[in-house]
N, C-alpha and C. Protein backbone atom coordinates (compact mmCIF):
# COMPACT_ATOMS: atom_id res chain seq x y z
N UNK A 1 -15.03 5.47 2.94
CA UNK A 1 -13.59 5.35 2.92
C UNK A 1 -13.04 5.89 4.24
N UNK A 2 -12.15 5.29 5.13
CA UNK A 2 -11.46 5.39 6.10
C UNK A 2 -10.24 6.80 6.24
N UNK A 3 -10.26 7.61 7.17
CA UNK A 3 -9.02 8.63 7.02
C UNK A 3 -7.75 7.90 6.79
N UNK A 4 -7.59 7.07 7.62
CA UNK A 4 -6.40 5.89 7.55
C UNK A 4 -6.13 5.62 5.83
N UNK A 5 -7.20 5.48 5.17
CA UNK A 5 -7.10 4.98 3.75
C UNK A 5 -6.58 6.32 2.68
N UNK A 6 -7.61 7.48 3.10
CA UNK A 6 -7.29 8.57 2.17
C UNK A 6 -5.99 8.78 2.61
N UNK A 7 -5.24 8.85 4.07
CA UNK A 7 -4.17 9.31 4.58
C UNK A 7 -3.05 8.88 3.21
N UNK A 8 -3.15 7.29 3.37
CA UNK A 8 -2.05 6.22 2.78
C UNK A 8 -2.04 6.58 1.37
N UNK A 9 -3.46 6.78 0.74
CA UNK A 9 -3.10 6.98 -1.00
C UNK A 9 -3.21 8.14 -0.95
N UNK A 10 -3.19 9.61 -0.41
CA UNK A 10 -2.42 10.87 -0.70
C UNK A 10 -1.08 10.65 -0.45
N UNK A 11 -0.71 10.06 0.51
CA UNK A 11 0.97 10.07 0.54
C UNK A 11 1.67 9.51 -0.20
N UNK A 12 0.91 8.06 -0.92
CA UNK A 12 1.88 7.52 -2.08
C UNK A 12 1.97 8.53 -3.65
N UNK A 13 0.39 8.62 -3.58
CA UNK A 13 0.69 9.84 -4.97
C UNK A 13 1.61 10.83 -4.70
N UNK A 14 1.45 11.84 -3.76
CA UNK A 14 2.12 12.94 -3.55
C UNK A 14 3.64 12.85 -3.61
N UNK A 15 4.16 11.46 -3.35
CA UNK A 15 5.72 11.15 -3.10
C UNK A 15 5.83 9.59 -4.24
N UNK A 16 5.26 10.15 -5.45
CA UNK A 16 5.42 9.82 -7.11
C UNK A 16 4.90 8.14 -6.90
N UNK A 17 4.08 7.90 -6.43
CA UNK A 17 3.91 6.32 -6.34
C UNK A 17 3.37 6.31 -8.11
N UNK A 18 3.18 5.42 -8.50
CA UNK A 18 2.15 4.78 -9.70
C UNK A 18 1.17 4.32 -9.66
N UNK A 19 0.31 4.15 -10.11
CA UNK A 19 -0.67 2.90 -10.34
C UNK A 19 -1.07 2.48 -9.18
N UNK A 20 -1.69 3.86 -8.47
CA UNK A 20 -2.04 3.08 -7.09
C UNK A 20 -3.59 2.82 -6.74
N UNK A 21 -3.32 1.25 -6.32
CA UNK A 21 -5.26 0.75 -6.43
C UNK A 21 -5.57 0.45 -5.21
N UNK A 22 -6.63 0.45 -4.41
CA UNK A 22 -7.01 -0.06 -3.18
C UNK A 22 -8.08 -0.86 -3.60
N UNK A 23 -8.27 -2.03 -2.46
CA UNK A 23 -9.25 -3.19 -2.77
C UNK A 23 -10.18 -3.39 -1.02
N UNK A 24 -11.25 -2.91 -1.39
CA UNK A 24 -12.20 -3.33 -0.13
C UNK A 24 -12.24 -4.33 0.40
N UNK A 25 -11.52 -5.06 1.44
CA UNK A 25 -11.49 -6.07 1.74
C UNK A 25 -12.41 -6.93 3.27
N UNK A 26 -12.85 -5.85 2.97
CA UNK A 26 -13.79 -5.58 4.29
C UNK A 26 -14.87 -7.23 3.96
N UNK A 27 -15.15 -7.40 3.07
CA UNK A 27 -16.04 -8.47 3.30
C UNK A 27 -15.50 -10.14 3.08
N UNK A 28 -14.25 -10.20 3.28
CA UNK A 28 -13.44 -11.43 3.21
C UNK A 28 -12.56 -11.60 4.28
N UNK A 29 -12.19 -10.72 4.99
CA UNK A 29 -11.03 -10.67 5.80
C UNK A 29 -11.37 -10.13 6.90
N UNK A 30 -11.03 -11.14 8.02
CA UNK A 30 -11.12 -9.62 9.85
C UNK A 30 -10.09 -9.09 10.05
N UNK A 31 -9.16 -8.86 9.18
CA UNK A 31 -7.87 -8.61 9.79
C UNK A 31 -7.32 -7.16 9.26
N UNK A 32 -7.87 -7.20 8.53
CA UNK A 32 -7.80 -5.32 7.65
C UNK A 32 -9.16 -5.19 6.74
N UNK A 33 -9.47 -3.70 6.11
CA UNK A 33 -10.19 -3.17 5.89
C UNK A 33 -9.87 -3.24 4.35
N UNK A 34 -8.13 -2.83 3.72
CA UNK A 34 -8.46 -2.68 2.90
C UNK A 34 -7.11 -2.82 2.63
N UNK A 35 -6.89 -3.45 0.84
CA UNK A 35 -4.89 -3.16 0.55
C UNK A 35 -4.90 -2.40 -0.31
N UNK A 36 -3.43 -1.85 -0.37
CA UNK A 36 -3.47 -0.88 -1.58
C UNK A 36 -2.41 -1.30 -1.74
N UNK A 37 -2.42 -1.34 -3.23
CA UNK A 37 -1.07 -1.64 -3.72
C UNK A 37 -0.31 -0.75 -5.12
N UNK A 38 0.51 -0.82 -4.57
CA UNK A 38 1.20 0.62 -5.80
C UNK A 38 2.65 0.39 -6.13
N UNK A 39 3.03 0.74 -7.45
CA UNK A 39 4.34 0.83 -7.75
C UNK A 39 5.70 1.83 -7.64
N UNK A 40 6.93 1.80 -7.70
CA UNK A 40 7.59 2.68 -7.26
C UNK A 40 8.67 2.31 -8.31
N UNK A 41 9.38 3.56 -8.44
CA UNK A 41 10.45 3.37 -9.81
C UNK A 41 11.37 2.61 -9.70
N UNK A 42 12.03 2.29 -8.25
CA UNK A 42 13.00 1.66 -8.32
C UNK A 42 13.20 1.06 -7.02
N UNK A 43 14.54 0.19 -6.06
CA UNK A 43 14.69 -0.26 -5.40
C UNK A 43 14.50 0.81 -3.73
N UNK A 44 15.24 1.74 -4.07
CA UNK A 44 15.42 3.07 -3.32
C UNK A 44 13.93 3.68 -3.05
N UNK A 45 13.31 3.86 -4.62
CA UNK A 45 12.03 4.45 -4.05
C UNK A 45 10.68 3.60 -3.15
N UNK A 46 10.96 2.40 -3.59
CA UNK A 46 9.97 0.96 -2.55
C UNK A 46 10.61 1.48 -1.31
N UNK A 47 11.60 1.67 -0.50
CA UNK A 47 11.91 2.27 0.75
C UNK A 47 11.71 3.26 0.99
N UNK A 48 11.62 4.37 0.55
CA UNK A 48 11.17 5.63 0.82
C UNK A 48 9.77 5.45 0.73
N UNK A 49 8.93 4.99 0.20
CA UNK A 49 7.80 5.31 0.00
C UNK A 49 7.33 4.43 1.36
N UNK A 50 7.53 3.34 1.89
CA UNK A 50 7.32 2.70 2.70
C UNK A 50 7.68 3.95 3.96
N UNK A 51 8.25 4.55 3.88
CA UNK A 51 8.90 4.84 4.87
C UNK A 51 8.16 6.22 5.40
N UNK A 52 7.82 6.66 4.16
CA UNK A 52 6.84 8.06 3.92
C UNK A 52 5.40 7.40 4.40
N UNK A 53 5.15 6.57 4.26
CA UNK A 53 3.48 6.06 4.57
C UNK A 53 3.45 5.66 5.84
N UNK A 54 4.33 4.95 6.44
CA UNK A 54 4.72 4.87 8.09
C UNK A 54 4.91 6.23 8.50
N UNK A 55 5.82 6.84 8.32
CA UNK A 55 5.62 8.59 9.26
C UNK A 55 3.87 9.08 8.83
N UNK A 56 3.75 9.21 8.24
CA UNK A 56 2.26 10.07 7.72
C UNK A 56 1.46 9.30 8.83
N UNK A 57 1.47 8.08 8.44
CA UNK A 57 0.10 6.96 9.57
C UNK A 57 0.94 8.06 10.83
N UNK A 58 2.30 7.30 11.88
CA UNK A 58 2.06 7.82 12.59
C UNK A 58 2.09 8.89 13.40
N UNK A 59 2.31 10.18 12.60
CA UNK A 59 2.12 11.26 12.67
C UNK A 59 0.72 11.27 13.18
N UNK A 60 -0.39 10.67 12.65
CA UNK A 60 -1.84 10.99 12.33
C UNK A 60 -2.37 10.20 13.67
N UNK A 61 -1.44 9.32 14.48
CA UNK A 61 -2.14 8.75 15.63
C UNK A 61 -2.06 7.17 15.51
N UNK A 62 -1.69 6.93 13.84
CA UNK A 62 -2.10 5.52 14.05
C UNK A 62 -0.59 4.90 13.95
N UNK A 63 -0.68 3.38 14.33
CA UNK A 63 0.60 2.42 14.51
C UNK A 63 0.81 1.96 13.66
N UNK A 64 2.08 1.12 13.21
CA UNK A 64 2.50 0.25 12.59
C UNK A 64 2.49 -1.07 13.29
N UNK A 65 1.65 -1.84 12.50
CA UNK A 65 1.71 -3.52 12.87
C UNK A 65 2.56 -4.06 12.79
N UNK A 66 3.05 -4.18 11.69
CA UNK A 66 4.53 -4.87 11.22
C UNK A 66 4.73 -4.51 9.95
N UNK A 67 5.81 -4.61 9.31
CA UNK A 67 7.04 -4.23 7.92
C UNK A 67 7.63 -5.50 7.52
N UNK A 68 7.10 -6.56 6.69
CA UNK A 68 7.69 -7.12 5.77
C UNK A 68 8.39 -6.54 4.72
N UNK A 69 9.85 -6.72 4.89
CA UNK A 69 10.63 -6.69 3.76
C UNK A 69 11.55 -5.34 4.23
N UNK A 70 12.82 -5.16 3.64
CA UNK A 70 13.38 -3.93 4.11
C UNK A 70 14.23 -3.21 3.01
N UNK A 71 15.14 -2.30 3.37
CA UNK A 71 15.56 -1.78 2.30
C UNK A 71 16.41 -2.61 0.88
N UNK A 72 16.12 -2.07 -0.35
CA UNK A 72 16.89 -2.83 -1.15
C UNK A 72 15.57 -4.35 -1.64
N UNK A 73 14.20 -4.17 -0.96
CA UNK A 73 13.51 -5.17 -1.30
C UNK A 73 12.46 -4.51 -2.62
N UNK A 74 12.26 -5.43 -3.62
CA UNK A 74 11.48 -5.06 -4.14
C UNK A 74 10.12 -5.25 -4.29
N UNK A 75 9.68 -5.78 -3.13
CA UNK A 75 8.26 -5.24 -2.15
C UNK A 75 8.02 -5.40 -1.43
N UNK A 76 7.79 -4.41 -0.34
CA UNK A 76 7.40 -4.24 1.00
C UNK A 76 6.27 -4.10 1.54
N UNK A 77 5.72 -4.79 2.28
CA UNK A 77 4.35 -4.56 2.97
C UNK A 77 4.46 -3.50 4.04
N UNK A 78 3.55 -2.90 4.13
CA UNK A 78 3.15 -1.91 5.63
C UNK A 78 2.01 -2.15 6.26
N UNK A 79 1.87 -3.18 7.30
CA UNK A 79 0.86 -3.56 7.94
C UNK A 79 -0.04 -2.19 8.68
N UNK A 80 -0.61 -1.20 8.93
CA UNK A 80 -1.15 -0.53 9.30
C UNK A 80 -2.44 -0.61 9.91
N UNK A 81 -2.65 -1.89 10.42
CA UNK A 81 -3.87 -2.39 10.45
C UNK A 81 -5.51 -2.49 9.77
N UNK A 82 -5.62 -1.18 9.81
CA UNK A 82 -7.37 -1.33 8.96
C UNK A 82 -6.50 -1.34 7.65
N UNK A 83 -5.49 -0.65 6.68
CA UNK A 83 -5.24 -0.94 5.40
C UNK A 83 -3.48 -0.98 5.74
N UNK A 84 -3.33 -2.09 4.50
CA UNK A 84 -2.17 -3.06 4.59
C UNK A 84 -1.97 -2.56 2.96
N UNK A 85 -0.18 -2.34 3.16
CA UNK A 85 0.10 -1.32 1.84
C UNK A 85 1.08 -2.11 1.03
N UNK A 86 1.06 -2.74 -0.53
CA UNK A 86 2.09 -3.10 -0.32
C UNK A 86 2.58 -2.13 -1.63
N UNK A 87 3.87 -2.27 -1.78
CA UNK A 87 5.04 -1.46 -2.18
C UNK A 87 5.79 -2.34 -3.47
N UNK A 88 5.70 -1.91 -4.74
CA UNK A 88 6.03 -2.93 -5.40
C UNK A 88 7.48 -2.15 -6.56
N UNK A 89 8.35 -3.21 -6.92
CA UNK A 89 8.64 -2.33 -8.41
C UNK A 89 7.65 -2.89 -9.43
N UNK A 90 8.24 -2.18 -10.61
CA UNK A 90 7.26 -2.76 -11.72
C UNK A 90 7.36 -4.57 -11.98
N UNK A 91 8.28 -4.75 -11.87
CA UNK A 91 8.78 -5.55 -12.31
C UNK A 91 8.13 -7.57 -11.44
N UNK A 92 8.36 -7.06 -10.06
CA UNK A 92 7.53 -7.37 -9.13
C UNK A 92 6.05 -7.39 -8.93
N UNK A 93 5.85 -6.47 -9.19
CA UNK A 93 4.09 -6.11 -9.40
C UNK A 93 3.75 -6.92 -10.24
N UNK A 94 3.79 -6.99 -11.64
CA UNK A 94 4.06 -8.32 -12.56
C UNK A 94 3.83 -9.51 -12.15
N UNK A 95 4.82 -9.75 -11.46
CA UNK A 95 5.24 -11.40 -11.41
C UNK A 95 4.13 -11.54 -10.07
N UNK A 96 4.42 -11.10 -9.15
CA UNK A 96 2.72 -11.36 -8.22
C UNK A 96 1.43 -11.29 -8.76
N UNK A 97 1.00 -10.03 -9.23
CA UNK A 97 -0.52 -9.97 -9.53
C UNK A 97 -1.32 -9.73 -8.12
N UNK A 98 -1.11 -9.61 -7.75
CA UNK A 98 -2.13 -9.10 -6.26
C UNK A 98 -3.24 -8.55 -6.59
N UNK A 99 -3.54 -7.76 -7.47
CA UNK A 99 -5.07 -7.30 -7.71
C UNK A 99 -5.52 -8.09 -8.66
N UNK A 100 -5.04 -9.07 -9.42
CA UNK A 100 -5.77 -10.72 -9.85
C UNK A 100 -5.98 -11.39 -8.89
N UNK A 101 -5.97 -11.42 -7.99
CA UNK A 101 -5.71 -12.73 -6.65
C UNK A 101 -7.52 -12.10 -5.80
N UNK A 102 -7.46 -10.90 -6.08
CA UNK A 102 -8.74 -10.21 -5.26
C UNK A 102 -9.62 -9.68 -6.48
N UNK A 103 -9.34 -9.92 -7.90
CA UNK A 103 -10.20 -9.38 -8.67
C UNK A 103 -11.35 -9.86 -8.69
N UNK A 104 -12.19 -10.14 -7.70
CA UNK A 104 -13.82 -9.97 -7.45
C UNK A 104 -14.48 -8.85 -6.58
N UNK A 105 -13.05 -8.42 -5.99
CA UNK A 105 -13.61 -7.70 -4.81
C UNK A 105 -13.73 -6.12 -5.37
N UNK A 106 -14.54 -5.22 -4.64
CA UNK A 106 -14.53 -3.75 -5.12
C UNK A 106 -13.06 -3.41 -5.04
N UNK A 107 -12.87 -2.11 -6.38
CA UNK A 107 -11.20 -2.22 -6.51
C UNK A 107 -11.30 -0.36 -6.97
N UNK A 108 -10.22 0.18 -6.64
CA UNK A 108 -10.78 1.82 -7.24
C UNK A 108 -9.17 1.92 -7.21
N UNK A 109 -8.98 2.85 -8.51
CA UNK A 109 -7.64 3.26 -8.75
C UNK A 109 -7.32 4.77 -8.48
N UNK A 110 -6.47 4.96 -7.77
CA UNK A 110 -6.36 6.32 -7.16
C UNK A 110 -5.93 7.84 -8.24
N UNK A 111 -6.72 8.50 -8.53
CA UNK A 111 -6.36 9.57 -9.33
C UNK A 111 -5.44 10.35 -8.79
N UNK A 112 -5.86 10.53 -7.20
CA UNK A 112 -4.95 11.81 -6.89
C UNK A 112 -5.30 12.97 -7.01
């Protein structure tokens, strides 16, 4: 597991994320390492939490690639390069399925 990775899912638990899963993506994709995807209570908290996982990365040295989606969205990606975060409400999380879309790949749900 990558510091970049532990970095991203201590900061979503610690700042109340949900249900947060990462998926090894290392053997399908050159373009990142790994997604994690997690829920947030509400419209307000999908921005903060996005916003908390961008300072932490670059506090720690690393960049932001790019930010799909912005405040008031109810899910936001955080490109971070080796792991790509996305930010969901419940409600959203749902209606995508993102960890059906990769459910072959290794998948681990974050205790915290």
């Amino acid at each position: 597991m990558s510091n970049l990775l532990d970095l991203t899912l201590k900061t979503l638990s610690d700042k109340l994320a949900e249900n947060i899963v990462s998926i090894d993506m290392r053997t399908v994709t050159p373009f990142t390492d790994y997604f994690v995807i997690a829920t947030a209570r509400n419209l307000r908290h999908v921005a903060s939490l996005a916003r908390d996982v961008i300072k932490a990365a670059e506090e720690e040295g690393y960049s932001l690639r790019m930010q799909e989606g912005t405040e008031g969205s109810s899910w936001i990606l955080v490109d971070l390069r080796d792991v790509i975060v996305h930010i969901f409400t419940e409600d959203t999380r749902a209606q995508y399925k993102l960890e059906h879309l990769w459910g072959d790949l290794p998948a681990e749900h974050y205790k915290g």
